[in-house]
C-alpha atoms as a PDB file:
ATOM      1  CA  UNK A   1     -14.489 -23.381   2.311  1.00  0.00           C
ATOM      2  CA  UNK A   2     -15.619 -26.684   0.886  1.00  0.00           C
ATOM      3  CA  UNK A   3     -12.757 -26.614  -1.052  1.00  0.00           C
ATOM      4  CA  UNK A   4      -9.234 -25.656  -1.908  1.00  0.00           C
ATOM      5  CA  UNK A   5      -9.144 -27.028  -5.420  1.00  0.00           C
ATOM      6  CA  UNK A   6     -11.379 -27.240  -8.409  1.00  0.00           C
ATOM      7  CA  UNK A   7     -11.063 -27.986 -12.112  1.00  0.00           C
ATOM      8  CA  UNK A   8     -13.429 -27.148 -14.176  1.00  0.00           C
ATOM      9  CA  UNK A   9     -13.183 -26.607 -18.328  1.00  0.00           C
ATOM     10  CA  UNK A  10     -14.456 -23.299 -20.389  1.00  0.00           C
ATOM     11  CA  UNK A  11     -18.111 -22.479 -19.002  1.00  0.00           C
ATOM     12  CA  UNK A  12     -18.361 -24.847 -16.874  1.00  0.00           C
ATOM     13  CA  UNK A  13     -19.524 -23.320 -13.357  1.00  0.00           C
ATOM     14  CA  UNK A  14     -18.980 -24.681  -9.256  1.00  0.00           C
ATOM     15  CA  UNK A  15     -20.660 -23.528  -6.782  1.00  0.00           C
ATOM     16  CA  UNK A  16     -18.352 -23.286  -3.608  1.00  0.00           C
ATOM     17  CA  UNK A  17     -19.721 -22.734  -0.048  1.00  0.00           C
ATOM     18  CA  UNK A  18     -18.287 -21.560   3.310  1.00  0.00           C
ATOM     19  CA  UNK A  19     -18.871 -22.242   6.936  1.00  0.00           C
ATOM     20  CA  UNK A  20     -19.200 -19.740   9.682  1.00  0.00           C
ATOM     21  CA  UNK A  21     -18.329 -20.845  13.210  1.00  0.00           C
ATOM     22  CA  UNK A  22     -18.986 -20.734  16.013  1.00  0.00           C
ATOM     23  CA  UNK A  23     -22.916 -21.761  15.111  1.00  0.00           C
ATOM     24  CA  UNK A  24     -23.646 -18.920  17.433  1.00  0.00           C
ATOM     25  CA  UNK A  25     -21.513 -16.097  15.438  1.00  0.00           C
ATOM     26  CA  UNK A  26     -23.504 -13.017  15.520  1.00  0.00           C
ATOM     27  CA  UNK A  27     -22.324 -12.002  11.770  1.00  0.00           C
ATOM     28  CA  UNK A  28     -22.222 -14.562   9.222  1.00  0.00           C
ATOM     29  CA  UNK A  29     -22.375 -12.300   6.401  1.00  0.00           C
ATOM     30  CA  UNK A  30     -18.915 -13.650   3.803  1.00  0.00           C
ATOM     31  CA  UNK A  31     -18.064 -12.420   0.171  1.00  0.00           C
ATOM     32  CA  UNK A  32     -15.928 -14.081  -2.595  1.00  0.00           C
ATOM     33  CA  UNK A  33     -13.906 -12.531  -4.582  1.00  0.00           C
ATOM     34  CA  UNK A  34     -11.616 -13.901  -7.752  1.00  0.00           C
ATOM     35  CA  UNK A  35      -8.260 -12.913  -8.571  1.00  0.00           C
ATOM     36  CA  UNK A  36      -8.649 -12.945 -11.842  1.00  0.00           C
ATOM     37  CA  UNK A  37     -11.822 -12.566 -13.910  1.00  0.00           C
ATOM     38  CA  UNK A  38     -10.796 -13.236 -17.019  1.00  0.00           C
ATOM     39  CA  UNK A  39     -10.248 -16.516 -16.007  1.00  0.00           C
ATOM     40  CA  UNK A  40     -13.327 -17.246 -13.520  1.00  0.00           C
ATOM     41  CA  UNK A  41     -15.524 -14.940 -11.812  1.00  0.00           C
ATOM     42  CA  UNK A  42     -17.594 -15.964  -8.857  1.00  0.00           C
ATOM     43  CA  UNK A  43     -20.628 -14.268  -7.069  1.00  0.00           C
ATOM     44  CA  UNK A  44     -19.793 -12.605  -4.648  1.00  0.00           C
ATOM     45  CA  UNK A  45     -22.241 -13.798  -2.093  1.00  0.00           C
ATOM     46  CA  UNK A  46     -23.679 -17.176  -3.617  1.00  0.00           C
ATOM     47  CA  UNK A  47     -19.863 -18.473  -4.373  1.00  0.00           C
ATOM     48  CA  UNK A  48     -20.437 -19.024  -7.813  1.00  0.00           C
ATOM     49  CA  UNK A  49     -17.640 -19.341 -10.301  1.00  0.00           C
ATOM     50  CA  UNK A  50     -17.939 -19.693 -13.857  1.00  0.00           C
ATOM     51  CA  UNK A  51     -14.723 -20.673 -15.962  1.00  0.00           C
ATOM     52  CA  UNK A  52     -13.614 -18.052 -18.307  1.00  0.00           C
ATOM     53  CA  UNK A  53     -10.494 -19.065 -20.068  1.00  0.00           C
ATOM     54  CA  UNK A  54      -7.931 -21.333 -19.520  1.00  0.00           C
ATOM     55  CA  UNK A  55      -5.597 -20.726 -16.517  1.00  0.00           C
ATOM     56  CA  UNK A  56      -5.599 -20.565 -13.062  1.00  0.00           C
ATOM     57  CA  UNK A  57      -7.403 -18.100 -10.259  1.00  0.00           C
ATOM     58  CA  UNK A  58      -7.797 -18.189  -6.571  1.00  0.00           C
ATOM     59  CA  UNK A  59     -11.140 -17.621  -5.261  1.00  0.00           C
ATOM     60  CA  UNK A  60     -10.961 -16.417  -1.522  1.00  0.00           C
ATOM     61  CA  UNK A  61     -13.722 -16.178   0.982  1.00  0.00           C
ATOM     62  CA  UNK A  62     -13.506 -13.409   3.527  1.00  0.00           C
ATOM     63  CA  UNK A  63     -15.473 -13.094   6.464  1.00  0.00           C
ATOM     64  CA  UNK A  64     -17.237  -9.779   7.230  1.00  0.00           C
ATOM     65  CA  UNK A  65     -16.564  -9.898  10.745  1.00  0.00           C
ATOM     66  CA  UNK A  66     -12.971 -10.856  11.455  1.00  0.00           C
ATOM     67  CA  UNK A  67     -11.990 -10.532   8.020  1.00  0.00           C
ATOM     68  CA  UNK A  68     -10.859 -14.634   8.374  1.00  0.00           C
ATOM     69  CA  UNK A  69      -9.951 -15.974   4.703  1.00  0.00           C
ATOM     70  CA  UNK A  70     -10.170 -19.428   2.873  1.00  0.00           C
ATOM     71  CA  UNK A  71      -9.055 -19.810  -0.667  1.00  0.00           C
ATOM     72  CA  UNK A  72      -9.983 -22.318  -3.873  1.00  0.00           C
ATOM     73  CA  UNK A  73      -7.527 -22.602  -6.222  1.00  0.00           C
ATOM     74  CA  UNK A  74      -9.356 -22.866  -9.861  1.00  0.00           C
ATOM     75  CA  UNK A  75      -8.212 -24.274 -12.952  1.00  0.00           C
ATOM     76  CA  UNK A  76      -9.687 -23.590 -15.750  1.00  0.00           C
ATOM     77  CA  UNK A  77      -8.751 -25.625 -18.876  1.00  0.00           C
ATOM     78  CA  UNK A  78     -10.220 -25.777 -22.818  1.00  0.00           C
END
């Protein structure tokens, strides 16, 4: 992931992004999820995270194939 932490205040949005490798992986295919939407959500493909409310959520990356993780701390503040 491009990164592990990101500040952002109340509607603000990030985009994150994630890297595959090898190049030469057959799958790329990744998802993010939040864990907790009512402080930012993300899209789940595009990596997308808009703040909610104030606090603090990890966004984690997973890869389809593999199931390999990377994770974005996100704090949200007024």
């Amino acid at each position: 992931m491009d990164q592990t932490t990101l500040a952002l205040k109340v509607g603000e949005t990030a985009t994150l992004s994630a890297t595959v490798t090898p190049d030469d992986a057959a799958n790329k295919t990744i998802a993010f999820t939040t864990s907790d939407e009512a402080t930012a959500t993300v899209t789940p493909k595009a990596g997308k995270v808009t703040a909610i409310k104030a606090g603090t959520a990890t966004v984690t990356v997973t890869t389809e194939d593999g199931g390999k993780t990377a994770e974005c701390v996100v704090t949200v503040t007024e």
